[in-house]
N, C-alpha and C. Protein backbone atom coordinates (compact mmCIF):
# COMPACT_ATOMS: atom_id res chain seq x y z
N UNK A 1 9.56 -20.59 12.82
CA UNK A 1 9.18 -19.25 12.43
C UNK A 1 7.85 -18.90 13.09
N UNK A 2 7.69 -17.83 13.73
CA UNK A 2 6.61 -17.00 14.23
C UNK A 2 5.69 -17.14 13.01
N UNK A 3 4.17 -17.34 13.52
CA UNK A 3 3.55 -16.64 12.51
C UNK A 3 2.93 -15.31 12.93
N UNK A 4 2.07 -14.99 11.98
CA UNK A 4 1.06 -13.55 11.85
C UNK A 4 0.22 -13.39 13.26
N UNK A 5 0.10 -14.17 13.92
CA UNK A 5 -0.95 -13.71 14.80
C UNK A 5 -0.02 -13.86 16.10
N UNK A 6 0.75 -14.22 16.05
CA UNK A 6 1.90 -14.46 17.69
C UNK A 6 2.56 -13.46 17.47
N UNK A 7 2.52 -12.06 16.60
CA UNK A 7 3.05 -10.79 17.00
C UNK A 7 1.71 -9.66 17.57
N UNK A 8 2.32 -8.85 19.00
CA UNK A 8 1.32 -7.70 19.17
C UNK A 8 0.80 -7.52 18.08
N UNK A 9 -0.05 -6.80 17.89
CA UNK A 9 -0.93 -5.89 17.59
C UNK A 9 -0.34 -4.44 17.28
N UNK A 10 0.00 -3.60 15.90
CA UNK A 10 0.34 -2.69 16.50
C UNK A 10 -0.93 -1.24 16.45
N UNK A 11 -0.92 -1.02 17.64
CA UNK A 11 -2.06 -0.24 18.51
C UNK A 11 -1.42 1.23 18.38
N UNK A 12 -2.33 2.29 18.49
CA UNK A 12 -1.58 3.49 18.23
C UNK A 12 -1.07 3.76 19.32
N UNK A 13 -0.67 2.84 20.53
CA UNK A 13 -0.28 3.63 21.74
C UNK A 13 1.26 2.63 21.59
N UNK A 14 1.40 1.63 20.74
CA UNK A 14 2.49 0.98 20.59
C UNK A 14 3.43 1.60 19.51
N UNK A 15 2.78 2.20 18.71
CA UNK A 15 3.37 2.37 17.28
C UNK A 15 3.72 4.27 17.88
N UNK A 16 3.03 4.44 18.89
CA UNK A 16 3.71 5.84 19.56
C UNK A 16 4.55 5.78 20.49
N UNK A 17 5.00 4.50 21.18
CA UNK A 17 5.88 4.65 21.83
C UNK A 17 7.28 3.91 20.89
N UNK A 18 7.10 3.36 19.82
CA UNK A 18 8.33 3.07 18.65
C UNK A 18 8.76 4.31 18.18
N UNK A 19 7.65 5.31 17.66
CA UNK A 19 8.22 6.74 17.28
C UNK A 19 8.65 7.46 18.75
N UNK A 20 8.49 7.27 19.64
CA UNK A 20 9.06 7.86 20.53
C UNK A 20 10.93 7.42 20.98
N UNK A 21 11.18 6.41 20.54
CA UNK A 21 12.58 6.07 20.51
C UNK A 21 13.02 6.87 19.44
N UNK A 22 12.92 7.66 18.56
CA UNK A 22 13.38 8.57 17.29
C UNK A 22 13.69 9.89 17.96
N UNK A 23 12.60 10.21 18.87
CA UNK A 23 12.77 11.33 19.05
C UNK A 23 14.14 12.36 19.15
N UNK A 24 14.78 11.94 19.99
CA UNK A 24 16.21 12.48 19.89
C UNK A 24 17.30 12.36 18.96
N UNK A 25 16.89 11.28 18.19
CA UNK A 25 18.09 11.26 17.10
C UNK A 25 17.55 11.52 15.68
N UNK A 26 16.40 12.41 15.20
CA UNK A 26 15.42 13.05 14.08
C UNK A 26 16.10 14.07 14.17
N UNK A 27 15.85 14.70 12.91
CA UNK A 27 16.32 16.66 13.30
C UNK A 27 14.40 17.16 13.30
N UNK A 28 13.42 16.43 13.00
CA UNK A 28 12.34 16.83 12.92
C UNK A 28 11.39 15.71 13.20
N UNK A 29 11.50 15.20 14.48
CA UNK A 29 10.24 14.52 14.84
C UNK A 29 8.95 14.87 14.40
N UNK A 30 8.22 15.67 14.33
CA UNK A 30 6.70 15.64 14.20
C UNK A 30 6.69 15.60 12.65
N UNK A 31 7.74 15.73 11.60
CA UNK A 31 7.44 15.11 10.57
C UNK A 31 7.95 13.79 10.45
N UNK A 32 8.39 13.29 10.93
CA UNK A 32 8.65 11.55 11.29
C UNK A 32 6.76 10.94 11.41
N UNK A 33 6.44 11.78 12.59
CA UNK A 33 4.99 11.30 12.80
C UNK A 33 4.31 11.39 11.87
N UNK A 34 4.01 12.49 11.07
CA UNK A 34 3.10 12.87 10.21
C UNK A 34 3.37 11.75 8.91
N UNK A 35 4.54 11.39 8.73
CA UNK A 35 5.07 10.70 7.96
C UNK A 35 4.58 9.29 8.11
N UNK A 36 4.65 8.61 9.56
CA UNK A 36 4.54 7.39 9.47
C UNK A 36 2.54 7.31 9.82
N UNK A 37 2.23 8.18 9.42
CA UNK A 37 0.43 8.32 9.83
C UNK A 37 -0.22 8.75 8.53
N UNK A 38 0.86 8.62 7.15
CA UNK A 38 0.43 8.58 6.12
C UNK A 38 0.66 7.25 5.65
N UNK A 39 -1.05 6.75 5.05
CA UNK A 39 -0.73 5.37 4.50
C UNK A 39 -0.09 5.46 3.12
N UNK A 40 0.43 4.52 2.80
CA UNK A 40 1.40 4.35 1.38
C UNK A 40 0.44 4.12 0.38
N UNK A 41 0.60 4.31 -0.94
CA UNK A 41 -0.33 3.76 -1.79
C UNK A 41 -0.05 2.67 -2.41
N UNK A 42 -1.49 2.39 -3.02
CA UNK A 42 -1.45 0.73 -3.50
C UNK A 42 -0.56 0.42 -4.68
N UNK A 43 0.37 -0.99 -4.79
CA UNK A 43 1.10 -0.35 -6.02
C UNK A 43 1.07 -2.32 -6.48
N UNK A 44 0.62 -1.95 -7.69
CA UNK A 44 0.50 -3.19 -8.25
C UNK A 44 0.99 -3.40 -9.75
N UNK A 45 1.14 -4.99 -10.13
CA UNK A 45 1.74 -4.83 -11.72
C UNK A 45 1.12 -6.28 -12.07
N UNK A 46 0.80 -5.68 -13.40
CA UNK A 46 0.27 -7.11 -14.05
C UNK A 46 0.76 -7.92 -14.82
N UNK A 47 0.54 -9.14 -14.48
CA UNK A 47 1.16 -10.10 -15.17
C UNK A 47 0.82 -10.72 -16.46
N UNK A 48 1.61 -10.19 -17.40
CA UNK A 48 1.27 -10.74 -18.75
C UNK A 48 1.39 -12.00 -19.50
N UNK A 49 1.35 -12.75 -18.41
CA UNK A 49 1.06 -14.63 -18.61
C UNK A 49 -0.56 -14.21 -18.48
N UNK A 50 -0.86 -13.36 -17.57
CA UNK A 50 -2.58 -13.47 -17.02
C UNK A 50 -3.45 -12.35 -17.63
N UNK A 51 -2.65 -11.09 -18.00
CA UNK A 51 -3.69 -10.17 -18.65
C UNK A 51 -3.15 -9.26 -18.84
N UNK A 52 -3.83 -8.07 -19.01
CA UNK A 52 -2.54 -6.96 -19.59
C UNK A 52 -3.25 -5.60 -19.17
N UNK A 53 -2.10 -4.81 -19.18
CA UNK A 53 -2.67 -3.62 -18.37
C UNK A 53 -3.84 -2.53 -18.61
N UNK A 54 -3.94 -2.73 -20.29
CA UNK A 54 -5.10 -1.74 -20.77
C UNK A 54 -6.37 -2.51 -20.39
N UNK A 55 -6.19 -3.63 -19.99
CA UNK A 55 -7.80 -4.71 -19.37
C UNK A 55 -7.67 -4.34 -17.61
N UNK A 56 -6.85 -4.11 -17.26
CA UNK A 56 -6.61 -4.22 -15.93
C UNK A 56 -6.83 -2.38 -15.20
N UNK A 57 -6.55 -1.83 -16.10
CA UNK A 57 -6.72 -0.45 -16.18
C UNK A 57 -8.25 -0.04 -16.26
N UNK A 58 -8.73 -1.10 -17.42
CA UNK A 58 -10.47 -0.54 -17.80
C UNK A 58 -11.16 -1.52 -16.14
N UNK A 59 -10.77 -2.39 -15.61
CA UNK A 59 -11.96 -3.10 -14.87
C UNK A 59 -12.08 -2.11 -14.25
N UNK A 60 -10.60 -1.52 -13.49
CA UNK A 60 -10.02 -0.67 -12.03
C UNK A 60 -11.32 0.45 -12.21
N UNK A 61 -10.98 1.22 -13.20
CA UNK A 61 -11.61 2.41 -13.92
C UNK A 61 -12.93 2.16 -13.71
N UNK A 62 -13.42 0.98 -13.78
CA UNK A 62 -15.06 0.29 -14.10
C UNK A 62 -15.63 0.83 -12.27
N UNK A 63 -14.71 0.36 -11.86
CA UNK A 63 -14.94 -0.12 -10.45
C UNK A 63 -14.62 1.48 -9.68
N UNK A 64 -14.62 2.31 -10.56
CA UNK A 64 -13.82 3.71 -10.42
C UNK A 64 -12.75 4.01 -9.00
N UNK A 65 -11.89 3.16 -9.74
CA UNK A 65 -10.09 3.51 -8.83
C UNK A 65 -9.47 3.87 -9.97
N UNK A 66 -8.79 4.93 -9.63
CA UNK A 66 -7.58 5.54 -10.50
C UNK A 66 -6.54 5.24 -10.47
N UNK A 67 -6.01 4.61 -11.84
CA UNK A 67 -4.36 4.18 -11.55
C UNK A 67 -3.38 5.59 -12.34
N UNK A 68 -2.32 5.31 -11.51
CA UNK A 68 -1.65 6.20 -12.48
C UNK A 68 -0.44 5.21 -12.89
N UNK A 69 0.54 5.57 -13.75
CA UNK A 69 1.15 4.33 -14.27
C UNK A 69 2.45 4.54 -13.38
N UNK A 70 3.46 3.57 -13.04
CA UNK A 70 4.65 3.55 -12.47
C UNK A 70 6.16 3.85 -13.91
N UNK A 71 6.30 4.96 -14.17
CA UNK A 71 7.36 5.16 -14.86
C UNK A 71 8.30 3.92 -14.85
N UNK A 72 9.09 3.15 -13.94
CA UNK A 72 10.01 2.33 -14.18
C UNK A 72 9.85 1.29 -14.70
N UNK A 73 8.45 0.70 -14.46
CA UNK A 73 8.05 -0.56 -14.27
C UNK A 73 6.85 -0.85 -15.74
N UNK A 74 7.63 -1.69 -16.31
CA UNK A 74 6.11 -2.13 -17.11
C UNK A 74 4.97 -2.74 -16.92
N UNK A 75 3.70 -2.02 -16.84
CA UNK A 75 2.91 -2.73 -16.37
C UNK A 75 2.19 -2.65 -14.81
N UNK A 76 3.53 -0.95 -14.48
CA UNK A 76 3.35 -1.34 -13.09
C UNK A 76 2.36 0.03 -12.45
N UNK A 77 1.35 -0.09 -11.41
CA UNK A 77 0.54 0.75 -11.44
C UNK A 77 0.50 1.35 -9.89
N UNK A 78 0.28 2.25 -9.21
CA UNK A 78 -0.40 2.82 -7.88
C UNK A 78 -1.66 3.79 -7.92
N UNK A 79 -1.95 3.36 -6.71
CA UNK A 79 -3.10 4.02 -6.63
C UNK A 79 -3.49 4.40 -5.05
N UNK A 80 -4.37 5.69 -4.68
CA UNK A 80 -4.60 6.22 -3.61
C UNK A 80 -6.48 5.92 -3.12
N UNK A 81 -6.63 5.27 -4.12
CA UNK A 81 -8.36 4.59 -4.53
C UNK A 81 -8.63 3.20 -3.88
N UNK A 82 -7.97 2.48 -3.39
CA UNK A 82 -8.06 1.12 -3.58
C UNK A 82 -7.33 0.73 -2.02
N UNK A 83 -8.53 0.75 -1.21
CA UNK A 83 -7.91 0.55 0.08
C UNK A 83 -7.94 -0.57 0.86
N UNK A 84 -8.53 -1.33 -0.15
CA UNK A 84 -8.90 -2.56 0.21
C UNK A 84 -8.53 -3.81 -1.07
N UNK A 85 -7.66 -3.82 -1.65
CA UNK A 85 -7.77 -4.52 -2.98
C UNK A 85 -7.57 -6.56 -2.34
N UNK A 86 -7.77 -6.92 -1.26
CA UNK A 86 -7.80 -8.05 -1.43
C UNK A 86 -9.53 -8.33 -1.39
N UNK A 87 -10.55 -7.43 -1.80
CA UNK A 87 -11.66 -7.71 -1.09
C UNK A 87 -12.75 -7.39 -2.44
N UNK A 88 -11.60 -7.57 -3.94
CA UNK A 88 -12.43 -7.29 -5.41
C UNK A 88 -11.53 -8.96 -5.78
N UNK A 89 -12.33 -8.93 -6.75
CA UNK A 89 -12.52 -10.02 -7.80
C UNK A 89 -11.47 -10.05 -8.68
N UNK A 90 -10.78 -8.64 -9.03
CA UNK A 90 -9.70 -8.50 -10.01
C UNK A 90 -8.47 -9.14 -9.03
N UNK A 91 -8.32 -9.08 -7.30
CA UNK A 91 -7.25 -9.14 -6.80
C UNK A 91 -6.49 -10.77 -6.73
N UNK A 92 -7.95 -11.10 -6.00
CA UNK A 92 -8.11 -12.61 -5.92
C UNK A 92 -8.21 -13.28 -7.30
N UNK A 93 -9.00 -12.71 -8.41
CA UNK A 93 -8.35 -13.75 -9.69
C UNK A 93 -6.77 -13.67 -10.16
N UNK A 94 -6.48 -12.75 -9.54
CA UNK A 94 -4.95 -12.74 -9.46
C UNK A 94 -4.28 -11.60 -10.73
């Protein structure tokens, strides 16, 4: 198995010539683009062996990121705040 670093790089002149193979078979390319140049939001769920969401809700909040809750999922949260979550204390204690 390949790892993480023996794939390119993807560079915006690579990741524009992948959307450029779409082009003809989209009914609307430039929302394809606009689409794939929006980042996704963060979406996380806590595990209630380890803690629970009204604690996990107040650190986020502490640290002021806004969760909003995931309807399907118990426990389960996203957020448009948190663009970096391997680089807090809540992520890495797991």
């Amino acid at each position: 198995m390949r790892s993480h670093s023996q794939f390119a790089p993807f560079t915006p002149d690579l990741v524009q010539a992948i959307l450029a193979r779409y082009v003809d078979i989209v009914d609307d390319p430039q929302s394809l683009f606009a689409c794939s140049a929006t980042p996704l939001p963060v979406c996380l769920w806590v595990n209630p062996i380890k803690s629970n969401p009204s604690v996990l809700l107040s650190n986020l909040t502490n640290l002021g990121i806004s969760l909003e809750s995931v309807p399907w999922m118990s426990g389960a949260f996203r957020t448009d705040d948190w663009r970096s979550p391997g680089q807090t204390l809540a992520f890495t204690a797991g």
